[in-house]
Protein backbone atom coordinates (compact mmCIF):
# COMPACT_ATOMS: atom_id res chain seq x y z
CA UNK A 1 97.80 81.76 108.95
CA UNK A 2 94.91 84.41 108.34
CA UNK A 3 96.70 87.33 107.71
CA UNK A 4 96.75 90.72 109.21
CA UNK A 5 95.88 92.51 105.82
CA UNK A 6 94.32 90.87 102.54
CA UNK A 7 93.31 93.20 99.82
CA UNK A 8 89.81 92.93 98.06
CA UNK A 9 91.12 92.85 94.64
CA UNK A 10 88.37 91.87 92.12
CA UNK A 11 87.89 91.20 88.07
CA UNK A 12 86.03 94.86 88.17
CA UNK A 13 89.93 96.57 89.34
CA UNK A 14 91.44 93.88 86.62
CA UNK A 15 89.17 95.18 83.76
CA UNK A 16 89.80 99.07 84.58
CA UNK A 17 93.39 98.59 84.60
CA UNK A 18 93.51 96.61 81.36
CA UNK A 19 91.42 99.08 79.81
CA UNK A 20 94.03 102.33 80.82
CA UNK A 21 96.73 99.95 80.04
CA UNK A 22 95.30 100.36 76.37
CA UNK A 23 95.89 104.11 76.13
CA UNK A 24 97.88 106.70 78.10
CA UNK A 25 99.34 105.54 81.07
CA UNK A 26 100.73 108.71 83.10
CA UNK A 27 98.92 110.83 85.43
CA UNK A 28 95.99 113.07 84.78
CA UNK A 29 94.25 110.66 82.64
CA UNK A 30 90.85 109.82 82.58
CA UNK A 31 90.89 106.97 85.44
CA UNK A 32 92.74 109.87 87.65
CA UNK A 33 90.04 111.94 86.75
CA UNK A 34 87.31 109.64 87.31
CA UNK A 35 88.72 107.94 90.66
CA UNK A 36 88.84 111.55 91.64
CA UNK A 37 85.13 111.99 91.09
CA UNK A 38 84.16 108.95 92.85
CA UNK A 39 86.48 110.01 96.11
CA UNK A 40 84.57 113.28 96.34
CA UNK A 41 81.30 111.49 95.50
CA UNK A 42 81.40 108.98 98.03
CA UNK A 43 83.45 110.97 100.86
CA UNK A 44 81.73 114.28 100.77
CA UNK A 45 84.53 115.99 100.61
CA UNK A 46 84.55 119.68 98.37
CA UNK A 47 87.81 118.99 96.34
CA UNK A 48 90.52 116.35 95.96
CA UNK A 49 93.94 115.55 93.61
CA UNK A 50 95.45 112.02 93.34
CA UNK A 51 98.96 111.94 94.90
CA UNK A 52 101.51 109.63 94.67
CA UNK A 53 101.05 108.47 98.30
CA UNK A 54 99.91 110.29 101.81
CA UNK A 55 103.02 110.87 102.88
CA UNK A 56 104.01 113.52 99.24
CA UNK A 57 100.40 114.78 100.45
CA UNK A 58 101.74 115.33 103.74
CA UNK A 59 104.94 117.02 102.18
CA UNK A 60 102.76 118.76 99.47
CA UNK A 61 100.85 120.50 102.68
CA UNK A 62 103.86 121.16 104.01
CA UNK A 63 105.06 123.39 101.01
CA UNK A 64 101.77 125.03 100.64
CA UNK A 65 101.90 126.44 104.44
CA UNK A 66 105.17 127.78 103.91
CA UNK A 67 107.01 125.44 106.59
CA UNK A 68 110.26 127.09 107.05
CA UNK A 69 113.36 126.35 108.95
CA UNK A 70 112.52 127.85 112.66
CA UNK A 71 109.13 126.70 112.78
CA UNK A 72 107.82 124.30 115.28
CA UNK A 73 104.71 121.30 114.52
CA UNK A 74 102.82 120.28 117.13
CA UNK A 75 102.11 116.33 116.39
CA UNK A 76 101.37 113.35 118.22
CA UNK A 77 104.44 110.86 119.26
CA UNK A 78 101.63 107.95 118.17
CA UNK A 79 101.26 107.90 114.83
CA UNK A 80 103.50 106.79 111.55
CA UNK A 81 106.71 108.38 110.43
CA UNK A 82 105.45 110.50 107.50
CA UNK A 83 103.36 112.85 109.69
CA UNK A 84 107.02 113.63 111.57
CA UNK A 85 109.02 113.48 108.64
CA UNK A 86 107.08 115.63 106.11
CA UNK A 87 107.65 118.67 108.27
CA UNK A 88 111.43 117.59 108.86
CA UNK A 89 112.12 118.05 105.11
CA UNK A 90 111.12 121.84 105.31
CA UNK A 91 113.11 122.37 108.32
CA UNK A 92 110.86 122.54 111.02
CA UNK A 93 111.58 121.42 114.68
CA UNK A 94 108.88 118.62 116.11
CA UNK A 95 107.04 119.48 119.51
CA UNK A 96 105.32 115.81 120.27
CA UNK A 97 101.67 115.77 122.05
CA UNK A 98 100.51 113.29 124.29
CA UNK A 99 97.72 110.89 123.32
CA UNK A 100 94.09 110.86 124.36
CA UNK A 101 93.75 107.21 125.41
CA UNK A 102 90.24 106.97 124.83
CA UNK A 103 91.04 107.12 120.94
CA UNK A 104 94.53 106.81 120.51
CA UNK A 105 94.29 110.38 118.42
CA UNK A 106 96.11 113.25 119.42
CA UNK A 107 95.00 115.02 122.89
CA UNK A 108 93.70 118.68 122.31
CA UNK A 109 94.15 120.20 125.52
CA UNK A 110 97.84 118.83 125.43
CA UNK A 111 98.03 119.88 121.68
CA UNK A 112 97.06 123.42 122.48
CA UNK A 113 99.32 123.68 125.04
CA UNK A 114 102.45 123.08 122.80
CA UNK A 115 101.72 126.01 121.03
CA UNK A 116 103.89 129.40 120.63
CA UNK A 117 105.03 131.94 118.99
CA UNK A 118 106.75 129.83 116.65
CA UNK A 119 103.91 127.55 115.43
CA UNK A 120 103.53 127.21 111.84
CA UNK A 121 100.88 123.78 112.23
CA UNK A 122 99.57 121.90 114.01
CA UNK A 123 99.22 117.76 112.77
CA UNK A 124 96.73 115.76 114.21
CA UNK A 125 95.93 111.94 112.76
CA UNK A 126 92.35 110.61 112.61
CA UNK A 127 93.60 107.22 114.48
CA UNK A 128 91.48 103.52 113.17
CA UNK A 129 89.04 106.02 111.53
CA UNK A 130 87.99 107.58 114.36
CA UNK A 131 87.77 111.39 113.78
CA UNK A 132 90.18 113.58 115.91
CA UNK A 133 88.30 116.63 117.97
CA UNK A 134 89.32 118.91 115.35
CA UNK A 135 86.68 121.77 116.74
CA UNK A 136 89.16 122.11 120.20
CA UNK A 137 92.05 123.25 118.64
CA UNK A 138 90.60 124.69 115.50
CA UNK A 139 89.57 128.27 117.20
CA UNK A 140 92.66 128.38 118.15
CA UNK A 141 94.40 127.75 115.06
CA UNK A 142 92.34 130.37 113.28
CA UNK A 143 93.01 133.16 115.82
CA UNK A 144 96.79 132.02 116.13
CA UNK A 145 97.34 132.04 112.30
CA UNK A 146 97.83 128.53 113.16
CA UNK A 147 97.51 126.24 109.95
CA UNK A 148 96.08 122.86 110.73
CA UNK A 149 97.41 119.59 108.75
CA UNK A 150 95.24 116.84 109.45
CA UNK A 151 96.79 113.36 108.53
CA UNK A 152 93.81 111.30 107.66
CA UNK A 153 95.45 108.58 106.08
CA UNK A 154 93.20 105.93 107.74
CA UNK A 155 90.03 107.86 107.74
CA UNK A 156 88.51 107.82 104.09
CA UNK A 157 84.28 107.47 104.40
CA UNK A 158 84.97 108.28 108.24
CA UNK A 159 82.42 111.57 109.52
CA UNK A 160 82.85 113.95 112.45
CA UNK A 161 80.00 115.71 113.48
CA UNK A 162 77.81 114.76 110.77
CA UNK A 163 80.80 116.08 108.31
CA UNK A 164 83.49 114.46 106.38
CA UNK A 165 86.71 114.02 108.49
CA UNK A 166 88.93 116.44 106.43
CA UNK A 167 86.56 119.08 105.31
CA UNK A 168 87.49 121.14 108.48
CA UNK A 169 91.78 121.72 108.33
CA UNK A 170 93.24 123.50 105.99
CA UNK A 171 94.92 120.68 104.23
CA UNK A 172 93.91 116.69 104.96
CA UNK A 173 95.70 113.69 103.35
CA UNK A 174 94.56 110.56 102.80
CA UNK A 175 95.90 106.90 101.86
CA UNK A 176 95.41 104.25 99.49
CA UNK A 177 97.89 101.89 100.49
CA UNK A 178 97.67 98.31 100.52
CA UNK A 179 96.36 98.31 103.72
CA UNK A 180 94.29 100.88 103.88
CA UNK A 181 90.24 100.27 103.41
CA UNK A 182 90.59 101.62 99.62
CA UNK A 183 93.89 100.84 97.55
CA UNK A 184 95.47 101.46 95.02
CA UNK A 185 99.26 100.03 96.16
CA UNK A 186 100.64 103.13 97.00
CA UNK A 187 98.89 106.39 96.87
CA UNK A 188 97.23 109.19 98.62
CA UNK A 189 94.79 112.26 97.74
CA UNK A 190 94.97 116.03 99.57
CA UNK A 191 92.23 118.54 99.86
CA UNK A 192 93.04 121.98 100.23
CA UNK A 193 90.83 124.64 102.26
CA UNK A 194 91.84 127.53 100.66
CA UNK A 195 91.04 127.75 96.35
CA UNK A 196 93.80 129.94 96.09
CA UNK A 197 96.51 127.42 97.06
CA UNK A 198 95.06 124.82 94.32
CA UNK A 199 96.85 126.37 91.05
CA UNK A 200 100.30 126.51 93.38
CA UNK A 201 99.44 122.60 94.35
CA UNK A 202 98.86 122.49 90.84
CA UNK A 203 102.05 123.38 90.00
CA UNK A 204 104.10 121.55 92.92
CA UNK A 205 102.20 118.61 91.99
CA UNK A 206 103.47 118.31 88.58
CA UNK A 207 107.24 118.98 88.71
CA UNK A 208 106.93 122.61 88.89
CA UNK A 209 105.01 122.95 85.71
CA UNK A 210 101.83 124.81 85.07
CA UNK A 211 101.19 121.69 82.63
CA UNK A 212 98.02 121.10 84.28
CA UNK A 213 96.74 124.13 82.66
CA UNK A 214 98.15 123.12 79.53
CA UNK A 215 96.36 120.11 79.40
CA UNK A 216 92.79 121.93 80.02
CA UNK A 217 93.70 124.59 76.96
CA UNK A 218 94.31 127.15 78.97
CA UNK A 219 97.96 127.98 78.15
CA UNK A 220 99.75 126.86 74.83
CA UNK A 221 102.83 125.69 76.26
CA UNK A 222 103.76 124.50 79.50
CA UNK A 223 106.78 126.08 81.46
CA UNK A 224 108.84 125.68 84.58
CA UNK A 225 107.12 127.90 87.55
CA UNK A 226 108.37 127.36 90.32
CA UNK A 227 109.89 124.28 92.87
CA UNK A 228 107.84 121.27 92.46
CA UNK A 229 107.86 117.58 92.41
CA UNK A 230 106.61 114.68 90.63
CA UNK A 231 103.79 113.70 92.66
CA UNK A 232 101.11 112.41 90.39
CA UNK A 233 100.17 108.65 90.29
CA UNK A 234 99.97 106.39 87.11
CA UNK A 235 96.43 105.72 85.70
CA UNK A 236 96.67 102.50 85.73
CA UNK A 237 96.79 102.84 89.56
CA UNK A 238 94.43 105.26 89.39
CA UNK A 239 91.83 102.77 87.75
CA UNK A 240 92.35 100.44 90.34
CA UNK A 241 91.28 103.06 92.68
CA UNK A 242 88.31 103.86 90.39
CA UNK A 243 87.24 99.82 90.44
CA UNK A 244 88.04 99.72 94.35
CA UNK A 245 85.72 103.41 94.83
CA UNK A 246 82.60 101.75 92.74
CA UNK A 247 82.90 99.16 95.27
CA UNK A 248 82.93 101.88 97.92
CA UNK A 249 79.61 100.59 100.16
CA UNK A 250 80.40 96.91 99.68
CA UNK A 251 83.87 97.25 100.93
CA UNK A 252 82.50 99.96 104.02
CA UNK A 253 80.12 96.97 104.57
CA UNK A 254 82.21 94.23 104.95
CA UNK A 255 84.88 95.69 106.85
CA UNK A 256 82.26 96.94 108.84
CA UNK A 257 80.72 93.53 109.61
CA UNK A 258 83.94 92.10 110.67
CA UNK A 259 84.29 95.02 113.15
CA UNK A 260 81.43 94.55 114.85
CA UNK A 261 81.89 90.57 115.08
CA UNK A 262 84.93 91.33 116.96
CA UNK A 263 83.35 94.07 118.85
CA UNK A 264 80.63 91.64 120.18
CA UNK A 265 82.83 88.67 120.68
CA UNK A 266 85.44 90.55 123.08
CA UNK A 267 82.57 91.99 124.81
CA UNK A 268 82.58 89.91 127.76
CA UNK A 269 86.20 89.94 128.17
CA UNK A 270 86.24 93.86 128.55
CA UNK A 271 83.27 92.96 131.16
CA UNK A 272 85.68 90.79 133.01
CA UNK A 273 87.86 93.52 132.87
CA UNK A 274 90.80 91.18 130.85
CA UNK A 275 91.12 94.30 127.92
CA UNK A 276 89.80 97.27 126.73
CA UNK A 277 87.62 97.23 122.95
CA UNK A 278 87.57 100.41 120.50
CA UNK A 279 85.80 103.84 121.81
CA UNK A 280 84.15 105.35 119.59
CA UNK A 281 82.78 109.00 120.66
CA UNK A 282 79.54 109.87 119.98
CA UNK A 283 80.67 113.17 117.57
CA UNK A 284 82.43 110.74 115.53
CA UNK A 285 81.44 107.64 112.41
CA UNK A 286 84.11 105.24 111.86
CA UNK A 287 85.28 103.45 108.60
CA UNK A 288 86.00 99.95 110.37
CA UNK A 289 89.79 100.59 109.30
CA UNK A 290 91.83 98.89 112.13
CA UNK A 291 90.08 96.45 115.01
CA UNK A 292 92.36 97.22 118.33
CA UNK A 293 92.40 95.08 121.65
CA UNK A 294 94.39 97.12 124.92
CA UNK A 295 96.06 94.83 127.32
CA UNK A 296 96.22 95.67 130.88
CA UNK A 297 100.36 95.29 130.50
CA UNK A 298 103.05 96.17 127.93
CA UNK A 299 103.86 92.33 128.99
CA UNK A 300 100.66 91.16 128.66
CA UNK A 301 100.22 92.43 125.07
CA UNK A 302 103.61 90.61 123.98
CA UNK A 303 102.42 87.50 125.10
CA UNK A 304 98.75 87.66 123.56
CA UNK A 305 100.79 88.74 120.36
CA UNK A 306 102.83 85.60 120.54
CA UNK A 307 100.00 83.39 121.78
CA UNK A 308 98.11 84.35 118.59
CA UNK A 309 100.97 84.49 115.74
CA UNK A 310 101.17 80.66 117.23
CA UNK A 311 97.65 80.23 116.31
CA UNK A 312 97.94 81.18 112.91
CA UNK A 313 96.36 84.48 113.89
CA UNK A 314 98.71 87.75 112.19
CA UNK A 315 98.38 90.04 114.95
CA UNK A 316 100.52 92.90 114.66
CA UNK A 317 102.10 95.55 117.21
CA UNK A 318 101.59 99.51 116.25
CA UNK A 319 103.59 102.24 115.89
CA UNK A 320 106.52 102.67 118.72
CA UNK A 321 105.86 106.05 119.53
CA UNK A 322 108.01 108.98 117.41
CA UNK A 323 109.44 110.45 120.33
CA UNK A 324 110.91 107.18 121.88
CA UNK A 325 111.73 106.00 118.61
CA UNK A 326 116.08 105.96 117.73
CA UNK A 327 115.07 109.30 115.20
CA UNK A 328 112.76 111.02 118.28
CA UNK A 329 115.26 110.12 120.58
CA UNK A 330 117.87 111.92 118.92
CA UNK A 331 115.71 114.93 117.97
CA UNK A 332 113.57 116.17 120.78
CA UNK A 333 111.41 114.65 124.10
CA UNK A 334 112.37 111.77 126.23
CA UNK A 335 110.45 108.49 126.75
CA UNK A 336 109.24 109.64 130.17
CA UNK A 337 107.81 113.03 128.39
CA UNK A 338 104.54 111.32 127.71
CA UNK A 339 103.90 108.90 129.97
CA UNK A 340 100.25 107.78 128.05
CA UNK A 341 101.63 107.88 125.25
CA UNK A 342 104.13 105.42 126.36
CA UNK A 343 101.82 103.20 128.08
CA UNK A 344 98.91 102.55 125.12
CA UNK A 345 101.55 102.09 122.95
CA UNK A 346 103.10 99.38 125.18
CA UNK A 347 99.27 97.83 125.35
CA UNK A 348 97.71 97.98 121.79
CA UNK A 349 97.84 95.12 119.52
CA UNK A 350 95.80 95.02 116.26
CA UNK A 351 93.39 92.22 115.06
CA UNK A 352 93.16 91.05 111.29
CA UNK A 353 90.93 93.35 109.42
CA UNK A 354 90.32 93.53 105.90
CA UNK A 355 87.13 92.87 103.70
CA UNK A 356 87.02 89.70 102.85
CA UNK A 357 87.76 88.30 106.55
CA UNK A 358 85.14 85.48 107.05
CA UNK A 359 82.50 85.16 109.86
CA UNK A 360 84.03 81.69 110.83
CA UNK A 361 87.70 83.49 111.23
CA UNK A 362 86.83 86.27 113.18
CA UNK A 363 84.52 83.36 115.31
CA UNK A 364 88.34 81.60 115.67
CA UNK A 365 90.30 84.88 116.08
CA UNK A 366 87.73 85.83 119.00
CA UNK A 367 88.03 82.28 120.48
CA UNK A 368 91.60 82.22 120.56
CA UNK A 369 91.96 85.75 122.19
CA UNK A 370 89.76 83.69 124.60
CA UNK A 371 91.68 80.93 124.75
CA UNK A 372 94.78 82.96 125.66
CA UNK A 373 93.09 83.95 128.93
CA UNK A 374 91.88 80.52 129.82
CA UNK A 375 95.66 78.65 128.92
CA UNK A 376 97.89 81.18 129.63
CA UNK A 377 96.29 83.37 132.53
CA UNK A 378 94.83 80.70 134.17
């Protein structure tokens, strides 16, 4: 079987995290420190903190605007559960967006239409990499009072515009899952907009302490100082991160490569009009994070899927949309509310994509999709 996700772990994560096994091993060490200096080195991106995963990013955010009970999020139904359920925990009531099925991200004309008097944020996703249109809803926002939560948990090294995706909204998350294109086994990072929220994040971050500033000198005791969490990854994970963000270009690279194998291989199949490749828009640089093939049927796509598990090929099925989902359902818009949504959905299957995929197994991944048409559709 080549597997749907494989991480690149190599002896340079090994020796980092034997080395911070040799001293301290909490959070806030010097490998959370450093990783942190070689995210915002190799991203771009003005500020950053370490979090325990995207989704207490996503619920960190969610604290810092103020989410209250009575407040309404504007999100799209395609995307994972911790965009939804970070807002959930504060109280707030879900309005779901349609998608726009060029990129799978969030529409913007749809998203701005969602909005009234009672919208506290609005929570767009950065879908395979590929930057959301944050400038359309972003005027908006601002004049609205609007704050804007971007969850760009698969988008780290990914540009909009010529800018970092994330530099623009107020808060953006990011992951370093397993199977994201940086890891750490579970983790995340947030940057904040506004330097006047960082001490509170500060605080939140580390069990609603001001031990942070403790640990710089600049108090000479910590203290309890408000509600907060424990949110703040081990440095031992955090020098994994540190070996896997010195490896930044060669991972970008490889990913990168397998991308465009697959991207050049299904090329004539789009031409016969059999499915539909990636789009990427020209405001937007991608990170190579996910490799996505569109059916022309719901039906179709379960049999490819089935056609190529058989072939030792670990194709996978994306998220069923939040709003059709048993937790959407019960919460909010029915199935036939966003009829794209529903469709794509119904149509997407993902390829294998991971660094150290080979040229000869995306060759046999791209020959079996091929196969599929020639055996099965023939």
């Amino acid at each position: 079987m080549i597997h749907f996700n494989k991480p690149s772990i190599t002896e340079i994560e090994k020796a980092l995290m034997l080395e911070a096994a040799s001293g301290g091993i909490c959070g806030d060490g010097p490998f959370t420190k450093r990783a942190t200096a070689l995210f915002l080195e190799k991203t771009g991106l003005p500020n950053a903190m370490l979090t325990t995963s995207c989704t207490h990013a996503l619920e960190l955010s969610a604290l810092l605007a103020g989410v209250e009970p009575g407040d309404e999020v504007v999100l799209p139904s395609f995307t994972f559960s911790s965009t939804a359920n970070a807002f959930l925990l504060r109280g707030a009531s879900l309005r779901f967006c349609e998608i726009d099925p060029l990129t799978m991200n969030a529409d913007p004309a749809h998203m701005a239409s969602l909005i009234n008097d009672r919208t506290k944020v609005l929570a767009p996703i950065d879908y395979a990499g590929v930057a959301f249109d944050i400038d359309a809803v972003h005027e908006i926002a601002k004049k609205r009072g609007i704050c804007v939560v971007q969850d760009a948990a698969q988008a780290v090294g990914s540009m909009y515009k010529g800018r970092p995706v994330g530099a623009d909204a107020d808060f953006a998350c990011f992951s370093f899952h397993e199977t994201k294109n940086y890891v750490m086994g579970e983790g995340g990072a947030i940057c904040i907009k506004n330097p006047e929220l960082w001490k509170k994040a500060e605080i939140i971050r580390e069990k609603g302490t001001d031990r942070s500033r403790f640990w710089r000198g600049e108090v000479d005791k910590y203290s309890w100082q408000g509600v907060g969490s424990s949110l703040l990854p081990s440095d031992i994970l955090a020098a994994m991160l540190a070996g896997q963000l010195t490896r930044f270009d060669e991972i970008m690279e490889k990913r990168m490569s397998a991308w465009e194998r697959y991207h050049e291989g299904l090329e004539s199949l789009e031409t016969a009009g059999k499915l539909r490749r990636p789009v990427v828009p020209d405001y937007a640089k991608h990170n190579a994070h996910i490799y996505y093939i569109l059916l022309n049927s719901g039906d179709e796509r379960d049999k490819m899927h089935d056609f190529l598990r058989e072939k030792g090929v670990g194709a996978i099925i994306h998220y069923v949309p939040l709003h059709s989902a048993p937790a959407g359902l019960a919460m909010g818009n029915r199935p036939e509310d966003l009829p794209l949504t529903e469709e794509y959905a119904s149509r997407l299957l993902r390829l294998p994509l991971f660094p150290d995929l080979t040229a000869q197994e995306c060759a046999y991944i791209v020959d079996t999709v091929r196969e599929y048409f020639i055996q099965v559709r023939r």
